[in-house]
Protein backbone atom coordinates (compact mmCIF):
# COMPACT_ATOMS: atom_id res chain seq x y z
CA UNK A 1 60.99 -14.60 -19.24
CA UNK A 2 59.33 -14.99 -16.45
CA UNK A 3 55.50 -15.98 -16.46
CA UNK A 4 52.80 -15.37 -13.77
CA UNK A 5 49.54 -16.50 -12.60
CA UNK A 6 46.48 -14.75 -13.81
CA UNK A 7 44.73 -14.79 -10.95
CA UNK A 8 47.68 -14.66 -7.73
CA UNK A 9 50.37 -13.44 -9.31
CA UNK A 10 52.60 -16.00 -8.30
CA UNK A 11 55.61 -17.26 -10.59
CA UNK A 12 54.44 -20.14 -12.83
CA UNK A 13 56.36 -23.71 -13.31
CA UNK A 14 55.57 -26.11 -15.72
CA UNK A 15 54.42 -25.98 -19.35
CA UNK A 16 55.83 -22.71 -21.14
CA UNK A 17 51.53 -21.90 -22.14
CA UNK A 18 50.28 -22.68 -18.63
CA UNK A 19 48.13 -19.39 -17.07
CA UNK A 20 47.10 -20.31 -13.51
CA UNK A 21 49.35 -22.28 -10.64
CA UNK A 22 46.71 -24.55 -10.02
CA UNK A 23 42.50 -25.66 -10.54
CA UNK A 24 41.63 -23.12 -7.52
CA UNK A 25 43.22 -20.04 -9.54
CA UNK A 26 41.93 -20.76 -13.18
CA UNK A 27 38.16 -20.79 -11.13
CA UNK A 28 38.66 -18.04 -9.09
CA UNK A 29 39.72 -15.94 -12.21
CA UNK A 30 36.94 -17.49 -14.78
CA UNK A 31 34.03 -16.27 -11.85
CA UNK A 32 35.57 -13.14 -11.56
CA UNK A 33 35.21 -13.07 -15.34
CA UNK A 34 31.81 -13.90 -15.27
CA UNK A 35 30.70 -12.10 -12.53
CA UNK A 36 30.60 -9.03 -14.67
CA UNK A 37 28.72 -10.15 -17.41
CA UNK A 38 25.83 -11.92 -14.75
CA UNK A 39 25.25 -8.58 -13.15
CA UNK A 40 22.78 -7.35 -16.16
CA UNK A 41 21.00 -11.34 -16.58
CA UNK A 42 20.92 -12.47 -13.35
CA UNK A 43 18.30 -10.00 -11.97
CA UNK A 44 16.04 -10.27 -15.53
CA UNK A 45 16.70 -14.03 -14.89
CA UNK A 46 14.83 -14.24 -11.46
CA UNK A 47 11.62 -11.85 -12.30
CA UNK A 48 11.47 -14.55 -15.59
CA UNK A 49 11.98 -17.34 -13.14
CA UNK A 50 9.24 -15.58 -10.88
CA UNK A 51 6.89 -15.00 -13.76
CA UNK A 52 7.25 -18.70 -15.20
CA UNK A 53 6.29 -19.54 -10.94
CA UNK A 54 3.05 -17.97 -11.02
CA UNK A 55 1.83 -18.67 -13.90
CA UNK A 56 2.57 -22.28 -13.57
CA UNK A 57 0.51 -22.02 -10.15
CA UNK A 58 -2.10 -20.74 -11.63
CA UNK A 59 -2.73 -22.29 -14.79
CA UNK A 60 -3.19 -26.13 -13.08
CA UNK A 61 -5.12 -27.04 -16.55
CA UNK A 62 -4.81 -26.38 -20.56
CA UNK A 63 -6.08 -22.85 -19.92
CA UNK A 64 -7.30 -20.35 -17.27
CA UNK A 65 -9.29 -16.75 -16.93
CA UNK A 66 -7.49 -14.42 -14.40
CA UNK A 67 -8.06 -10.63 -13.17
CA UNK A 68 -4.80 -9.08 -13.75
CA UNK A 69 -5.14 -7.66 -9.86
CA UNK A 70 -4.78 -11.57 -8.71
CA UNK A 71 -1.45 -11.69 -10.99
CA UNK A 72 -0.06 -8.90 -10.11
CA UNK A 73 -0.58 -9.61 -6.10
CA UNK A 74 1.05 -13.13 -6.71
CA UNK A 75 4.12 -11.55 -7.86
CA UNK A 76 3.72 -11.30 -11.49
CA UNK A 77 5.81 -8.72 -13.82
CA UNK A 78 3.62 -7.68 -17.28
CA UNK A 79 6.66 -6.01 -18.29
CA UNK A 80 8.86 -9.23 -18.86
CA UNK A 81 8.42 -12.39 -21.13
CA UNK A 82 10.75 -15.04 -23.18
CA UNK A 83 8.68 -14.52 -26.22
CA UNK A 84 5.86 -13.19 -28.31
CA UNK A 85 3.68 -15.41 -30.11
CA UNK A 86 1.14 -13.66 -32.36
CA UNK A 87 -2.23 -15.98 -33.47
CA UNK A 88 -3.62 -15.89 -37.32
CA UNK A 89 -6.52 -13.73 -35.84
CA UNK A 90 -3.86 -11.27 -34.64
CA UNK A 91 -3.84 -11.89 -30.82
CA UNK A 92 -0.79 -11.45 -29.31
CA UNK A 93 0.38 -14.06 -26.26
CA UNK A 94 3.72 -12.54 -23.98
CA UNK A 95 4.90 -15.82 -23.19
CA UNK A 96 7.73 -17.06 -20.12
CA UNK A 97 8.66 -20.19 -21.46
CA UNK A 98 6.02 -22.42 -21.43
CA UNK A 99 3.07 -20.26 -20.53
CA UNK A 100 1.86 -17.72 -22.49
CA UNK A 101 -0.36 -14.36 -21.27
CA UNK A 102 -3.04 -13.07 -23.27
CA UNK A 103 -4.97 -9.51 -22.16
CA UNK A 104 -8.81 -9.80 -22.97
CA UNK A 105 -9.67 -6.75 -21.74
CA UNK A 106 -8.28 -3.86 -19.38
CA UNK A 107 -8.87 -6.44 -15.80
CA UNK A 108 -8.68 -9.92 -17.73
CA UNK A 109 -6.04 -12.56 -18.73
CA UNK A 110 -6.05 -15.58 -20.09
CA UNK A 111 -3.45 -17.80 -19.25
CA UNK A 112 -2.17 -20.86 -21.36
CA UNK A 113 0.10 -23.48 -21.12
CA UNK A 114 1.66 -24.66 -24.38
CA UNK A 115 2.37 -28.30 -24.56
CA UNK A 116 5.44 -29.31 -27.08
């Protein structure tokens, strides 16, 4: 029986449980693999990666006081975060990573950075 390549099509030689012809074909076919599951993470990915930017820009210190109109001009996105970390007085932080987002009040944030 004859095999073929996964990814050209071409006859395969070699080991009876060999897939690909060579290196180039087993990539080609595991990125074309991929490809369809990065469609839905990569663009969530780069408004995180975005996010994580501004923040980190404009939190320089432990802790900062921002109008929401100068985070949302630099780029920011309310709507995504990593996580959700909720205080013993029942604040809630939307954190990106390493910097968490806490509304005050309708027009005010305060921005943190958490050290580990």
């Amino acid at each position: 029986m004859e095999k073929l390549c996964l990814d050209c099509g071409e006859t395969l030689r070699g080991r009876s449980d060999k897939k690909f012809c060579d290196d180039q074909c087993r990539s080609n076919y595991n990125n074309r693999m991929k490809a369809g599951q990065q469609c839905c993470i990569r663009p969530v990915n780069n408004i995180l990666r975005k996010n994580h930017s501004v923040l980190s820009k404009i939190c320089t210190g432990e802790k900062v006081r921002i109008k929401k109109e100068v985070l949302l001009l630099n780029g920011f996105n309310p709507d995504y975060h990593t996580h959700l970390h909720q205080t013993q007085s029942g604040n809630t932080y939307f954190f990106c990573y390493d910097y968490g987002v806490l509304k005050l009040n309708a027009e005010v944030y305060l921005v943190v950075k958490r050290w580990a």
